[in-house]
Protein backbone atom coordinates (compact mmCIF):
# COMPACT_ATOMS: atom_id res chain seq x y z
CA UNK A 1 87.17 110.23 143.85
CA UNK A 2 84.52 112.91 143.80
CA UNK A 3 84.73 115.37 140.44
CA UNK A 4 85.63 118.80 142.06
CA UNK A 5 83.16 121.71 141.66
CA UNK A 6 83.23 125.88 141.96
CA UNK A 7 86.40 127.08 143.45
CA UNK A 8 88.32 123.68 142.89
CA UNK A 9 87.54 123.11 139.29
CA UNK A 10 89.31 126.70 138.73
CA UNK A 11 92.31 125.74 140.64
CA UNK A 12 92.54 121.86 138.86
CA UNK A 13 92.12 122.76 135.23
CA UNK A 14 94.95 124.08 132.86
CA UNK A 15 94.18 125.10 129.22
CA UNK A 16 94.97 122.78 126.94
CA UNK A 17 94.63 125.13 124.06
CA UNK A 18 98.14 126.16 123.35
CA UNK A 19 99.20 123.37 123.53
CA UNK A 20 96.56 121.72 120.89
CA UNK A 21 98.16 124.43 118.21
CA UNK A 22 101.59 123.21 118.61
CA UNK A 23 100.74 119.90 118.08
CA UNK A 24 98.32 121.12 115.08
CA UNK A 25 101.56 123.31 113.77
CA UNK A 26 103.86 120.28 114.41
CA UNK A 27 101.28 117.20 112.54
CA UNK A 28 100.74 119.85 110.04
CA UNK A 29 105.06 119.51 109.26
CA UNK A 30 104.86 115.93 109.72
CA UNK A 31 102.30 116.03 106.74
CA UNK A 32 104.78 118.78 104.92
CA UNK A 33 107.97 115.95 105.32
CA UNK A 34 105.45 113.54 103.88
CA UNK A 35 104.89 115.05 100.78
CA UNK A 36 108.24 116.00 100.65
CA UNK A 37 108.99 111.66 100.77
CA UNK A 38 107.01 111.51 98.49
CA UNK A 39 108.36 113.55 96.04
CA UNK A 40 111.80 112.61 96.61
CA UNK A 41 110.84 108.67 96.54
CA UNK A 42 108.68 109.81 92.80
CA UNK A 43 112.27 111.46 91.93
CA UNK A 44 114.36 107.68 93.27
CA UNK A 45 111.96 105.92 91.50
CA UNK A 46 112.26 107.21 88.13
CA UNK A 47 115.73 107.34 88.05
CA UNK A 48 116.12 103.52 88.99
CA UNK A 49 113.60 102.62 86.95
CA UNK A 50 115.09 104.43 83.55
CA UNK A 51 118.13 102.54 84.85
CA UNK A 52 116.78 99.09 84.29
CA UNK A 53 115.61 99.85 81.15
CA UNK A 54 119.14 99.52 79.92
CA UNK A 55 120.02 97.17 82.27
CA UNK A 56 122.19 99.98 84.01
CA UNK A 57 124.65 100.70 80.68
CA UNK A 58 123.79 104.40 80.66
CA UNK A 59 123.28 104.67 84.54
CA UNK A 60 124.35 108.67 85.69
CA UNK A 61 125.86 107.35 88.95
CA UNK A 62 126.07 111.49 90.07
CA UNK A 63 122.62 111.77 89.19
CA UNK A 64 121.11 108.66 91.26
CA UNK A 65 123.51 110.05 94.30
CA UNK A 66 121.42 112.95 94.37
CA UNK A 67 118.39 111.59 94.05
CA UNK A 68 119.37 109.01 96.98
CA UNK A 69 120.54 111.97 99.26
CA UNK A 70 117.31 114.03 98.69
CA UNK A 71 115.49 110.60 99.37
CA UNK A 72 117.08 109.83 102.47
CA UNK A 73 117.42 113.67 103.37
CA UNK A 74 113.60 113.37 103.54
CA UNK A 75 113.75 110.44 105.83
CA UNK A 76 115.62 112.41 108.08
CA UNK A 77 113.24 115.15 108.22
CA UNK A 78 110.66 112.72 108.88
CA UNK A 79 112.08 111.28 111.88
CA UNK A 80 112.86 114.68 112.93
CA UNK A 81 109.41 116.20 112.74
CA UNK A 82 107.87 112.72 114.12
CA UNK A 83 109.34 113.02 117.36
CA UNK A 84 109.25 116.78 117.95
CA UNK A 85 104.99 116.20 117.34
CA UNK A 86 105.28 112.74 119.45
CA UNK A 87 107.03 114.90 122.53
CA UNK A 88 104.15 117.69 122.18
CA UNK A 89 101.42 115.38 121.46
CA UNK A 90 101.89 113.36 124.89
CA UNK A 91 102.14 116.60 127.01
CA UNK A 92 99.13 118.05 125.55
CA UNK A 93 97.31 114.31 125.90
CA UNK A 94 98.19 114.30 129.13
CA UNK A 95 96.80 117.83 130.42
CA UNK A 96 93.51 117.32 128.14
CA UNK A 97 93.57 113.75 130.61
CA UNK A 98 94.08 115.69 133.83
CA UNK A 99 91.58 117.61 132.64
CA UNK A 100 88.97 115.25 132.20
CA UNK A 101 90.00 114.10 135.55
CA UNK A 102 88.41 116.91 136.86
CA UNK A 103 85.10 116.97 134.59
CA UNK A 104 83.97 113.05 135.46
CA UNK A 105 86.40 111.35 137.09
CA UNK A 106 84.18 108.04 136.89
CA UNK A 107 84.29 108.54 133.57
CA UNK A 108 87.88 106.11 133.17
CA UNK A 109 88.93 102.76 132.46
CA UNK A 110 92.47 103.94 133.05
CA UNK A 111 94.65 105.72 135.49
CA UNK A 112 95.94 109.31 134.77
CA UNK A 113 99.85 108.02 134.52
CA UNK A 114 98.29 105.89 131.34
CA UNK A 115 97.95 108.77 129.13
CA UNK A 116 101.88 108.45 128.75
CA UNK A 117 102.71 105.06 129.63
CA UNK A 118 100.35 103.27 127.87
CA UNK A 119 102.28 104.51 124.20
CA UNK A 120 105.06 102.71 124.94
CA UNK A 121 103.91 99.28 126.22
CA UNK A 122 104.87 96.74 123.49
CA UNK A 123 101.77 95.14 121.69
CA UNK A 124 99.35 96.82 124.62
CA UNK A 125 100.01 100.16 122.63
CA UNK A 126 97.84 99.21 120.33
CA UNK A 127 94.59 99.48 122.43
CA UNK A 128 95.59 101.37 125.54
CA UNK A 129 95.93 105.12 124.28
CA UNK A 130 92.71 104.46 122.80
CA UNK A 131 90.85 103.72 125.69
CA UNK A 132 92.72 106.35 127.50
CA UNK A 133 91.19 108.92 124.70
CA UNK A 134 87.66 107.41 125.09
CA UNK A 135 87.69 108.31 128.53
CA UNK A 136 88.90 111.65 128.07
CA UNK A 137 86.42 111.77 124.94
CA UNK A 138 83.21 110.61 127.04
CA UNK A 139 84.44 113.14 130.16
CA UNK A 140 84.92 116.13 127.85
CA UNK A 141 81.48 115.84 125.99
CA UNK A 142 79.48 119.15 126.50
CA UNK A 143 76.67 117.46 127.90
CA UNK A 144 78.69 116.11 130.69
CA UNK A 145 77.75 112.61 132.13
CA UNK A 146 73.83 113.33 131.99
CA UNK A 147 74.11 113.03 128.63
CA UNK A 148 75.20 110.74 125.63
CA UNK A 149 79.25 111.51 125.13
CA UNK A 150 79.89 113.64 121.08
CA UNK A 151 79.76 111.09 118.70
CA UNK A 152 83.13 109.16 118.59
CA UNK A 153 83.72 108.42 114.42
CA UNK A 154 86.23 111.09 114.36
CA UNK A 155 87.98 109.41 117.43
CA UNK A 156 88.03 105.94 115.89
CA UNK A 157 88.90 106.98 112.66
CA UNK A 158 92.06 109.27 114.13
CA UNK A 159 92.56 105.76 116.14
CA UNK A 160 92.39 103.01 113.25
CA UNK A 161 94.52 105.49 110.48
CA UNK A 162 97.05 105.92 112.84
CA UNK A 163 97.21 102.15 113.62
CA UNK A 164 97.22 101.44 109.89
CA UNK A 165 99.53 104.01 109.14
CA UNK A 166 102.31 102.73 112.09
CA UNK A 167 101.86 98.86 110.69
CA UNK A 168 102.03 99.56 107.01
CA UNK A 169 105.28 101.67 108.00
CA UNK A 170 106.86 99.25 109.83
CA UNK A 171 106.23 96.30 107.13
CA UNK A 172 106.99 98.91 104.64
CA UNK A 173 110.30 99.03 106.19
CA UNK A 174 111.04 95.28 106.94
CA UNK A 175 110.51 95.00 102.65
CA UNK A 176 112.75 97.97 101.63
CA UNK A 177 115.95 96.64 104.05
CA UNK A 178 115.10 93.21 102.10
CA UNK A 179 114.90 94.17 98.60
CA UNK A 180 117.91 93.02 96.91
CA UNK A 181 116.86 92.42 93.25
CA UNK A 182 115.35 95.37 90.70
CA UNK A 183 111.92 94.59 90.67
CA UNK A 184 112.14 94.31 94.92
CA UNK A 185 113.48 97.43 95.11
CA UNK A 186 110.93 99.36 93.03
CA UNK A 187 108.24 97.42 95.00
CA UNK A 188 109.99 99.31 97.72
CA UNK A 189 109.35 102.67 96.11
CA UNK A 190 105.92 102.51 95.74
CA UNK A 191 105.09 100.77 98.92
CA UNK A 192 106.93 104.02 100.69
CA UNK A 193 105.08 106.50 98.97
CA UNK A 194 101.77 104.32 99.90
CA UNK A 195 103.40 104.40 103.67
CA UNK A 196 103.57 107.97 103.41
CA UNK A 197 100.30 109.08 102.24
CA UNK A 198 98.46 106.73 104.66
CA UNK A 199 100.56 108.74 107.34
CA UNK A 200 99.60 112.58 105.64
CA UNK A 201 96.30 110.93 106.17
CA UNK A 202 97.00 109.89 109.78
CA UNK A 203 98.34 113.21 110.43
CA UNK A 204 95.44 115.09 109.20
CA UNK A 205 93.18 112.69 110.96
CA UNK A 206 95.17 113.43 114.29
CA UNK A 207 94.87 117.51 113.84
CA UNK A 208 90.89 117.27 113.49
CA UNK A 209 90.79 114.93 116.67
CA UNK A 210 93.03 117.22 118.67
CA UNK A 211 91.24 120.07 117.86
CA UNK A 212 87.70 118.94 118.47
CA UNK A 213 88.91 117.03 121.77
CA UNK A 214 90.17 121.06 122.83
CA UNK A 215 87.71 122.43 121.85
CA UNK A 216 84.85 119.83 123.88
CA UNK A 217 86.78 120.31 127.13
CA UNK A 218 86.32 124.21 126.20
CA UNK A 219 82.60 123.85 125.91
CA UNK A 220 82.65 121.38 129.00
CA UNK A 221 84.29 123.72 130.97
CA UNK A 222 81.62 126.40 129.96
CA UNK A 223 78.68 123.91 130.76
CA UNK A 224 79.69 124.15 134.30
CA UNK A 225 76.85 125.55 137.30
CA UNK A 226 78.54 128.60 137.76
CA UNK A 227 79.99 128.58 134.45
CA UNK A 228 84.00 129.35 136.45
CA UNK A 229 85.95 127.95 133.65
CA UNK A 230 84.91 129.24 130.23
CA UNK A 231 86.74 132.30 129.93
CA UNK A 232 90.10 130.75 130.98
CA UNK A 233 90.01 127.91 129.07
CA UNK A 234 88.54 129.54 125.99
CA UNK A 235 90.85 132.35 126.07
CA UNK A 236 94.10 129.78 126.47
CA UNK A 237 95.03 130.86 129.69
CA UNK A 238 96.66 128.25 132.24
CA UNK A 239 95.91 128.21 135.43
């Protein structure tokens, strides 16, 4: 499929710049509800652990169901901001892909519908959205395809964090609905707050790939012969 040019670029392309701030807003609470894990899992923590110390004699049963609820409170918001981010996330990876689409569309190992579907293939979700975003990334480079595509360290490190952060989180969670004895459960603790601090670091990861991916299709755009595109897609409009 020929990349369109002049007149048909305008009409193809859609701005995928306000839709790269929501997600930045939304990773930026996922990183908030992180901390807050943390703090509340610091808070759990402590209060089993002075527990033990008496073996449980002097235990303030009110006290620890606080410090459960605000630990499991923060769970809750966790999930909650995860999936509000996940839902914006995969519409604005999917314009920034239709996008690219229209700046090189040799430039793909991947169909279009993979910029969606390939997130929730089991086991193939580990590779596919990457390769989907290296297409997009070597499409979007300013130089176009005459030239080398931006380097791609950001992209693999956004890539292998986020990979790290989902496995650690999921064995983090096969341990805690295991632990059983004292010690296990303290384990538990700390491999959480590890779990969430790999993810503010995922998150933070994510925000500086989604805005340098925006703002390369901006400068792409501008790049162009008769240089159509760079208002619209600098300024945020959609068209």
């Amino acid at each position: 499929m020929p990349t369109p040019t002049g007149p048909q670029i305008v009409r193809s392309l859609r701005s995928p710049v306000g839709l790269g701030k929501a997600v930045c807003v939304l990773l930026g609470s996922v990183a908030v509800a992180d901390l807050l894990s943390i703090g509340a899992g610091v808070n759990a923590r402590q209060g089993f652990s002075d527990g033990m110390a008496d073996g449980f004699l002097t235990y303030d049963e009110a006290a620890w169901d606080r410090a459960d609820m605000l630990y499991q409170g923060s769970g809750s918001l966790q999930v909650l901001t995860f999936l509000a981010t996940a839902v914006v996330f995969l519409v604005w990876f999917r314009r920034v892909r239709r996008n690219a689409e229209v700046f090189d569309a040799y430039a793909h190992p991947m169909r279009p519908g993979w910029a969606i579907g390939g997130w929730f293939v089991p086991l193939g979700n580990l590779w596919l959205p990457h390769r989907v975003a290296s297409g997009i990334w070597t499409a979007s480079s300013p130089g176009g395809s005459n030239r080398l595509p931006a380097p791609r360290g950001l992209l693999h490190a956004w890539w292998v964090t986020l990979l790290c952060s989902e496995l650690f989180s999921r064995y983090t969670g096969r341990l805690s609905s295991d632990a059983e004895e004292p010690d296990e459960v303290l384990h538990a603790f700390d491999l959480g707050m590890a779990a969430d601090a790999l993810d503010i670091a995922a998150a933070v990861l994510a925000i500086l790939f989604v805005r340098r991916l925006t703002a390369m299709q901006g400068e792409r755009a501008a790049r162009g012969p008769a240089d159509p595109l760079a208002a619209p897609l600098s300024a945020g409009r959609a068209h």
